[in-house]
N, C-alpha and C. Protein backbone atom coordinates (compact mmCIF):
# COMPACT_ATOMS: atom_id res chain seq x y z
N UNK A 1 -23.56 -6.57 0.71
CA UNK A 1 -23.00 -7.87 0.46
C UNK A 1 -23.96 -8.92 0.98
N UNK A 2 -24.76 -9.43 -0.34
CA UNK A 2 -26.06 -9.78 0.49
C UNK A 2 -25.42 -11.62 0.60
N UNK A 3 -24.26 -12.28 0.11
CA UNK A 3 -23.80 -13.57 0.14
C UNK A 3 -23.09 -13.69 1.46
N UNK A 4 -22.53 -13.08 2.58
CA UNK A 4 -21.90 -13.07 3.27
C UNK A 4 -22.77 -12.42 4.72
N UNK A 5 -22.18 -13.08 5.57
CA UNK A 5 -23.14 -12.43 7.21
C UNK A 5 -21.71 -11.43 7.54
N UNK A 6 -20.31 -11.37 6.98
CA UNK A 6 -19.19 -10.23 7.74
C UNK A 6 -18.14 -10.57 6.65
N UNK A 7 -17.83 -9.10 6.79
CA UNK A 7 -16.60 -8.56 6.20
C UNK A 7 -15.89 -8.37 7.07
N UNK A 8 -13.97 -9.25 6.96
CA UNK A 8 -13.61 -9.07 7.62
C UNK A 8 -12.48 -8.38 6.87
N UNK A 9 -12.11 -7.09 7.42
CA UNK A 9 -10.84 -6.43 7.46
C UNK A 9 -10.08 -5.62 7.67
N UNK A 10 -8.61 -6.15 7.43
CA UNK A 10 -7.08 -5.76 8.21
C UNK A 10 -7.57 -4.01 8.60
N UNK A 11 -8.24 -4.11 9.01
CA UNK A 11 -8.29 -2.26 9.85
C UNK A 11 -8.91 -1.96 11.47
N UNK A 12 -9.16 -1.35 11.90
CA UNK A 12 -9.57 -1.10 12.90
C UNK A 12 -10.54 -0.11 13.04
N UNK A 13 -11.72 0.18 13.80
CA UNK A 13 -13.03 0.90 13.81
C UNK A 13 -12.00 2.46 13.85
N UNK A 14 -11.34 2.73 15.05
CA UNK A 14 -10.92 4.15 14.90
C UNK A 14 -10.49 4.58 13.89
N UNK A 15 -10.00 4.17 12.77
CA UNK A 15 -9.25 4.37 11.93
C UNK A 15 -10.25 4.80 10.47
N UNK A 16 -11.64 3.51 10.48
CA UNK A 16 -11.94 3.36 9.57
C UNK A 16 -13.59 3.11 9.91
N UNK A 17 -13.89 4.23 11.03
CA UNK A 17 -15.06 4.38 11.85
C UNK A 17 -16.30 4.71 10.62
N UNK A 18 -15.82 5.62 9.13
CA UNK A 18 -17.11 5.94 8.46
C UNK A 18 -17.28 4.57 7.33
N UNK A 19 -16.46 3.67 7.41
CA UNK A 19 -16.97 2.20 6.53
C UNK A 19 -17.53 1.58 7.67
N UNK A 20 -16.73 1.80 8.63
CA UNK A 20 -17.77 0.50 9.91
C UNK A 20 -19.51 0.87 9.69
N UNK A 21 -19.91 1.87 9.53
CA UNK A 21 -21.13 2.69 9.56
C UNK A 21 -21.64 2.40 8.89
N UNK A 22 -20.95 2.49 7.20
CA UNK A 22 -21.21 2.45 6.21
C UNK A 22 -22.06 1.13 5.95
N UNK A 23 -21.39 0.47 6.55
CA UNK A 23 -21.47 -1.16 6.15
C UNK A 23 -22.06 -1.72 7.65
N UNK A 24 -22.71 -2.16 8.20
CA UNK A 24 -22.83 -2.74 9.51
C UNK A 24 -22.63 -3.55 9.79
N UNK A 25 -22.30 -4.44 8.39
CA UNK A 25 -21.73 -6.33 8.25
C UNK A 25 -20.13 -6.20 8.62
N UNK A 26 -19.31 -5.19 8.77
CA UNK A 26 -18.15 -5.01 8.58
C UNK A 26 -17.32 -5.30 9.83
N UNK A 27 -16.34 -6.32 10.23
CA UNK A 27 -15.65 -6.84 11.20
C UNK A 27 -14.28 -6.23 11.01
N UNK A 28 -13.97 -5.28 11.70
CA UNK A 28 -12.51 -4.77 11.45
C UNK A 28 -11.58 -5.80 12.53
N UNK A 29 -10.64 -6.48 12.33
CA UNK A 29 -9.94 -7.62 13.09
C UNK A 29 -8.59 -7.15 13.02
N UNK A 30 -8.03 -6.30 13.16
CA UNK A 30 -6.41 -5.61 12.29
C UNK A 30 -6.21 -4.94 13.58
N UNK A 31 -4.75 -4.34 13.31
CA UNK A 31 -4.20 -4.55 12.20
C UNK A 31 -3.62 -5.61 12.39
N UNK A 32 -3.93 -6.63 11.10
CA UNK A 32 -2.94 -7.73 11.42
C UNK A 32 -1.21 -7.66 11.52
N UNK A 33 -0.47 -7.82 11.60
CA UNK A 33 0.86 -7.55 11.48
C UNK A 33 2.00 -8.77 10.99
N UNK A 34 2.61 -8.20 10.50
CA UNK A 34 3.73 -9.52 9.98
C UNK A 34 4.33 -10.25 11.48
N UNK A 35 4.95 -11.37 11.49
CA UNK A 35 5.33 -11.78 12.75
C UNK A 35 6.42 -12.77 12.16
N UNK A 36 7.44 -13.11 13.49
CA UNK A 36 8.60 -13.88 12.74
C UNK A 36 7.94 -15.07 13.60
N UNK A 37 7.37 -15.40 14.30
CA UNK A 37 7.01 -16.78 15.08
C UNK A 37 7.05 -17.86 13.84
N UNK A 38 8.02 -18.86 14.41
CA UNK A 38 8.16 -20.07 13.43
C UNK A 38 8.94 -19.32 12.09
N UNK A 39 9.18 -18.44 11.72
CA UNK A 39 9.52 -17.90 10.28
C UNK A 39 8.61 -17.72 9.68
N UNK A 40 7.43 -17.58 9.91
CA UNK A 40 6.24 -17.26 9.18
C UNK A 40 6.13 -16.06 8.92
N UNK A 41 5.39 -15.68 7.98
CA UNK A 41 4.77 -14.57 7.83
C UNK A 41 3.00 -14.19 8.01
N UNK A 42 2.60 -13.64 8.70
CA UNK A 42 1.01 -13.70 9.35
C UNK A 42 0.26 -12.61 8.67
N UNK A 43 -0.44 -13.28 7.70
CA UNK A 43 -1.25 -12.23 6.96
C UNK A 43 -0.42 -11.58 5.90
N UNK A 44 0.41 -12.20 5.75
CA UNK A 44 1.40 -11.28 4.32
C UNK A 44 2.01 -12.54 3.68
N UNK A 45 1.66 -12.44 2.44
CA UNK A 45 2.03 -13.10 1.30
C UNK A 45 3.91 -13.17 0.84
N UNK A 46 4.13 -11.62 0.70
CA UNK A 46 5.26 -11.51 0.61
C UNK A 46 6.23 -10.90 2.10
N UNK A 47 7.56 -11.38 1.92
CA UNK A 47 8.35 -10.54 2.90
C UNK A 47 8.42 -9.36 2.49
N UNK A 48 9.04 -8.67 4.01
CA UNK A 48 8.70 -7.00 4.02
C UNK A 48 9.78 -6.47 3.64
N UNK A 49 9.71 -5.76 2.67
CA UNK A 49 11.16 -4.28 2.46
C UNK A 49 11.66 -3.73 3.48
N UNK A 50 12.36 -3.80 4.61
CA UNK A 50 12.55 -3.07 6.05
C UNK A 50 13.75 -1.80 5.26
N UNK A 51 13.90 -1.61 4.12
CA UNK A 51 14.35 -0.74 3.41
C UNK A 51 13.62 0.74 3.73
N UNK A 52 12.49 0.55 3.75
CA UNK A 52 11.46 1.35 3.62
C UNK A 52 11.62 2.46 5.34
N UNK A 53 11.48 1.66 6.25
CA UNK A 53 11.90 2.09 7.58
C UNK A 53 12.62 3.32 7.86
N UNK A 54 13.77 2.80 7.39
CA UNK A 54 14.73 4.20 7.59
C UNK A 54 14.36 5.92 6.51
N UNK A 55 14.00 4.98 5.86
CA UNK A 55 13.15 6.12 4.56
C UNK A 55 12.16 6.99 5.41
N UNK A 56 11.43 6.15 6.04
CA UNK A 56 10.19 7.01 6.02
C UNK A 56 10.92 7.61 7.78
N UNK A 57 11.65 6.92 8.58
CA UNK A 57 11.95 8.31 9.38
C UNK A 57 12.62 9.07 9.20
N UNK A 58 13.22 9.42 7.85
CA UNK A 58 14.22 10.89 7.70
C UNK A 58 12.98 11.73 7.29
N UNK A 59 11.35 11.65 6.61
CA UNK A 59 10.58 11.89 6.44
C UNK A 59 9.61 13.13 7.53
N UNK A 60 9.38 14.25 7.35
CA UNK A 60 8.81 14.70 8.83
C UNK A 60 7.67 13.84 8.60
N UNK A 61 6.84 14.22 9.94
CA UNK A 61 5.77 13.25 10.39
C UNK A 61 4.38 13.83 9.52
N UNK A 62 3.78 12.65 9.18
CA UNK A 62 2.39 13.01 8.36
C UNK A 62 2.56 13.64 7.29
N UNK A 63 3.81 13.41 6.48
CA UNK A 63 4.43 13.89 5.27
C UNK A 63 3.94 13.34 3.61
N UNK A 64 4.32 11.70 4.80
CA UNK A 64 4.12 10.61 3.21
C UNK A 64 3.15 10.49 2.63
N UNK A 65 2.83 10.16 1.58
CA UNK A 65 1.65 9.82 0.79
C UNK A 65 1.53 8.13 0.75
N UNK A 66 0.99 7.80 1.23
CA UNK A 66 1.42 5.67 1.28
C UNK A 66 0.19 5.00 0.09
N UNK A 67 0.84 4.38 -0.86
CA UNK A 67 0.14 3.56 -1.73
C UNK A 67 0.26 2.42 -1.72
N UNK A 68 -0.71 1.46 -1.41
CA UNK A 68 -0.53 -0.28 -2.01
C UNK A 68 -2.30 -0.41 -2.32
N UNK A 69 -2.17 -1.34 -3.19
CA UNK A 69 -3.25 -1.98 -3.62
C UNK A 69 -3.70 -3.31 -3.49
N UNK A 70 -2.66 -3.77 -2.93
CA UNK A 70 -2.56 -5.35 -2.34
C UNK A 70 -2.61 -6.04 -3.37
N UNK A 71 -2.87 -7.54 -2.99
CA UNK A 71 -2.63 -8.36 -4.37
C UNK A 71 -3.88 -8.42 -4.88
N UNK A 72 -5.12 -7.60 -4.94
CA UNK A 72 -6.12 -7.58 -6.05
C UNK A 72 -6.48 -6.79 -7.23
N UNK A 73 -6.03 -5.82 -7.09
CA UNK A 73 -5.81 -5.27 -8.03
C UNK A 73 -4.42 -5.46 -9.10
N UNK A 74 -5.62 -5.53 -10.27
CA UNK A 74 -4.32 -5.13 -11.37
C UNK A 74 -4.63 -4.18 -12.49
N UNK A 75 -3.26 -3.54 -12.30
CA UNK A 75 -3.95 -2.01 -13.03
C UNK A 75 -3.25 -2.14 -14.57
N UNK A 76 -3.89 -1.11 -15.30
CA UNK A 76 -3.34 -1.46 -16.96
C UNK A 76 -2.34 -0.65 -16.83
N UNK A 77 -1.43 -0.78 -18.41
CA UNK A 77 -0.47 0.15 -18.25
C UNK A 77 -0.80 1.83 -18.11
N UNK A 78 -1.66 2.09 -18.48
CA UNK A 78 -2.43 3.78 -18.49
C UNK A 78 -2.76 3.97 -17.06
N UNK A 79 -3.16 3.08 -16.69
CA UNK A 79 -3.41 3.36 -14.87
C UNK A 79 -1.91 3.75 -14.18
N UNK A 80 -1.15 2.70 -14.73
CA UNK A 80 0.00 2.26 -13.97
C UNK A 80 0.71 3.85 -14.24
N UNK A 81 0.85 4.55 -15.07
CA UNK A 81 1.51 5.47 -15.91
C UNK A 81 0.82 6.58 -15.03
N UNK A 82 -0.77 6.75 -15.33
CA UNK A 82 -0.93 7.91 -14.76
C UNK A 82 -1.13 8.14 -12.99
N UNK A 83 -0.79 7.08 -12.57
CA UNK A 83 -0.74 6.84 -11.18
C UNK A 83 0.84 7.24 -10.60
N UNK A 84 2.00 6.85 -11.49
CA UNK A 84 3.34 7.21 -11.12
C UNK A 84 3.27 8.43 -11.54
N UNK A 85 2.66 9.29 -13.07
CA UNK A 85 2.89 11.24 -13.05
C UNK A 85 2.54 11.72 -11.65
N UNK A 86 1.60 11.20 -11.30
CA UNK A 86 0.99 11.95 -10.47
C UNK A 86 1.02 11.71 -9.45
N UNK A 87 2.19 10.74 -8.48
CA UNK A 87 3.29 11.00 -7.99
C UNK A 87 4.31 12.26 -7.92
N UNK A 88 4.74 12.04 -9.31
CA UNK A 88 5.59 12.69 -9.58
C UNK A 88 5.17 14.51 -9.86
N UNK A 89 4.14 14.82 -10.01
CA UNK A 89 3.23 15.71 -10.03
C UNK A 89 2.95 16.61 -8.55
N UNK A 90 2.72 15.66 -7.60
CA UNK A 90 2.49 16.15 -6.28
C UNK A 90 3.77 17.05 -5.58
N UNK A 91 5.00 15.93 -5.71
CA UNK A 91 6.37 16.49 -5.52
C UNK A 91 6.07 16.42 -3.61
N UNK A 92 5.55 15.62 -3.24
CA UNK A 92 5.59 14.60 -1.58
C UNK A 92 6.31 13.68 -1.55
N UNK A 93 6.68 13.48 -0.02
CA UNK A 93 7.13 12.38 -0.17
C UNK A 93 6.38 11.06 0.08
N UNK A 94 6.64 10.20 -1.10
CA UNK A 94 5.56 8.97 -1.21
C UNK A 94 6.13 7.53 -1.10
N UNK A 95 5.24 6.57 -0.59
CA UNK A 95 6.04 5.24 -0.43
C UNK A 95 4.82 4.48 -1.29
N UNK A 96 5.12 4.01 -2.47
CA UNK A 96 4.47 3.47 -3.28
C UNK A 96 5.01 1.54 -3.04
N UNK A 97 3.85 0.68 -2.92
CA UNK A 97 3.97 -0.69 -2.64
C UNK A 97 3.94 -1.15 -3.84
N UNK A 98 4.45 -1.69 -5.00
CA UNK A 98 4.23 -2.20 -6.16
C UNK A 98 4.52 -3.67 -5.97
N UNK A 99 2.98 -4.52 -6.30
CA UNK A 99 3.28 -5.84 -6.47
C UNK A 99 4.51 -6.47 -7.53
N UNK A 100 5.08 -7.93 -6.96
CA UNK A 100 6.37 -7.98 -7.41
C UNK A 100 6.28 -9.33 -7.88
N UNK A 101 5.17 -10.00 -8.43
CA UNK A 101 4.70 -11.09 -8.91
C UNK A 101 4.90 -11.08 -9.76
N UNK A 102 4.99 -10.04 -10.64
CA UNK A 102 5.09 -9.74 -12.47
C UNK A 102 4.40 -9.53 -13.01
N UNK A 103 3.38 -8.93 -12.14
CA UNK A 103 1.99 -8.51 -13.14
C UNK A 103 2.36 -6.57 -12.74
N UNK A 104 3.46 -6.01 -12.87
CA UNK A 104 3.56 -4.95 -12.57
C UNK A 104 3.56 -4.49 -14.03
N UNK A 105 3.50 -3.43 -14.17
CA UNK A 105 3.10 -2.20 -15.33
C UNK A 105 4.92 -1.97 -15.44
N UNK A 106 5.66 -1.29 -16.54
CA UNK A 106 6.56 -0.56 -16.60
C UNK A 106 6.65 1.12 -15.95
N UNK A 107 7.29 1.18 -15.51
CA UNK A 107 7.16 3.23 -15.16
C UNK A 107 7.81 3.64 -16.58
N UNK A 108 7.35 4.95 -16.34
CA UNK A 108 7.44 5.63 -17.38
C UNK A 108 8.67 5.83 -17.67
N UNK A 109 9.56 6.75 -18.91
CA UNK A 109 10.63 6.56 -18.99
C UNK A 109 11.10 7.59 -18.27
N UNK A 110 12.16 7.43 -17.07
CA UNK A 110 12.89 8.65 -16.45
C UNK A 110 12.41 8.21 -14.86
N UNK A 111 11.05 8.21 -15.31
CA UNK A 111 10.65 8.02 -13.73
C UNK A 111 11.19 7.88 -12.89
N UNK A 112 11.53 7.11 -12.05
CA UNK A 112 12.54 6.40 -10.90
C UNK A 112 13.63 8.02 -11.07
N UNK A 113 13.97 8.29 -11.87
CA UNK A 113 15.29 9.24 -11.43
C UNK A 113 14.39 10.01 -10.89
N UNK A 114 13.27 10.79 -11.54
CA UNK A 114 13.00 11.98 -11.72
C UNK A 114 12.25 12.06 -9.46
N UNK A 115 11.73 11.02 -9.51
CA UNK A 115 11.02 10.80 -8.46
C UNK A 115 12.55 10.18 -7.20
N UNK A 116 13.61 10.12 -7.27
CA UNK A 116 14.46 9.94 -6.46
C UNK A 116 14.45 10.63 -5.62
N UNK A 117 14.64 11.67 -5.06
CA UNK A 117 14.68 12.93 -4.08
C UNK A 117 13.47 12.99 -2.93
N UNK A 118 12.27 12.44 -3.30
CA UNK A 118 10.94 12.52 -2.66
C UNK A 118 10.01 10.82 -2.60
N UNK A 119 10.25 10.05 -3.40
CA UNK A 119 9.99 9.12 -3.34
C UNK A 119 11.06 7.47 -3.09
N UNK A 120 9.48 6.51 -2.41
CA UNK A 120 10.42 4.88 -2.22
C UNK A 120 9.64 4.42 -3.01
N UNK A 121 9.90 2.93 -3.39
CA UNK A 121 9.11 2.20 -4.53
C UNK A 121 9.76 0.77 -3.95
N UNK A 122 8.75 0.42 -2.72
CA UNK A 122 9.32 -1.45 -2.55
C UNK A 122 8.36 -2.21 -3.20
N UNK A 123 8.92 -3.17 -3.50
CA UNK A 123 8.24 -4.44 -4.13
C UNK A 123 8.57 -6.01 -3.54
């Protein structure tokens, strides 16, 4: 990143010790965290699903599969499609983040049932 003197991001070196390496411009400053001070939200665009919480502790530990893409990516519908089979393919339990702006893809047809038993889907 030859326009910039640091990359800064939401991670931390232990976590994400072979990009720190990778990259030597790389400022890990994280994890940032949501916060209620003032009613704000710190570093998050949208409010949080606390739906998700109770989900993931009936879950054993190091079980889940966790997906978000944050708000830069946008995937086509063929991405979007073969990203939920294969979900549904694994048969883990997964907590998929789907942006909720309206640039989301449709799931396939059935989906959501078929993936009930093993999967969350907040937005």
């Amino acid at each position: 990143m030859d326009f910039s003197k640091w990359v800064l991001c939401n991670s931390f070196y232990e976590l994400d010790s072979y990009s720190c390496k990778l990259m030597p411009n790389i400022l890990p400053i994280g994890p940032l965290l949501a916060s209620n001070h003032l009613g704000h939200y710190a570093a998050n665009f949208w409010p949080h699903d606390s739906t998700c919480i109770s989900w993931l502790d009936q879950q054993p530990a190091r079980s889940v599969i966790y997906v978000a893409f944050g708000s830069y990516a946008i995937l086509t519908q063929r991405q979007f499609n073969e990203l939920a089979l294969g979900f549904e393919l694994v048969v883990r339990p997964f907590l998929w983040v789907v942006r909720s702006d309206g640039s989301a893809a449709e799931y396939p047809d059935g989906f959501i049932e078929r993936v009930a038993d093993h999967g969350k889907i907040v937005s």
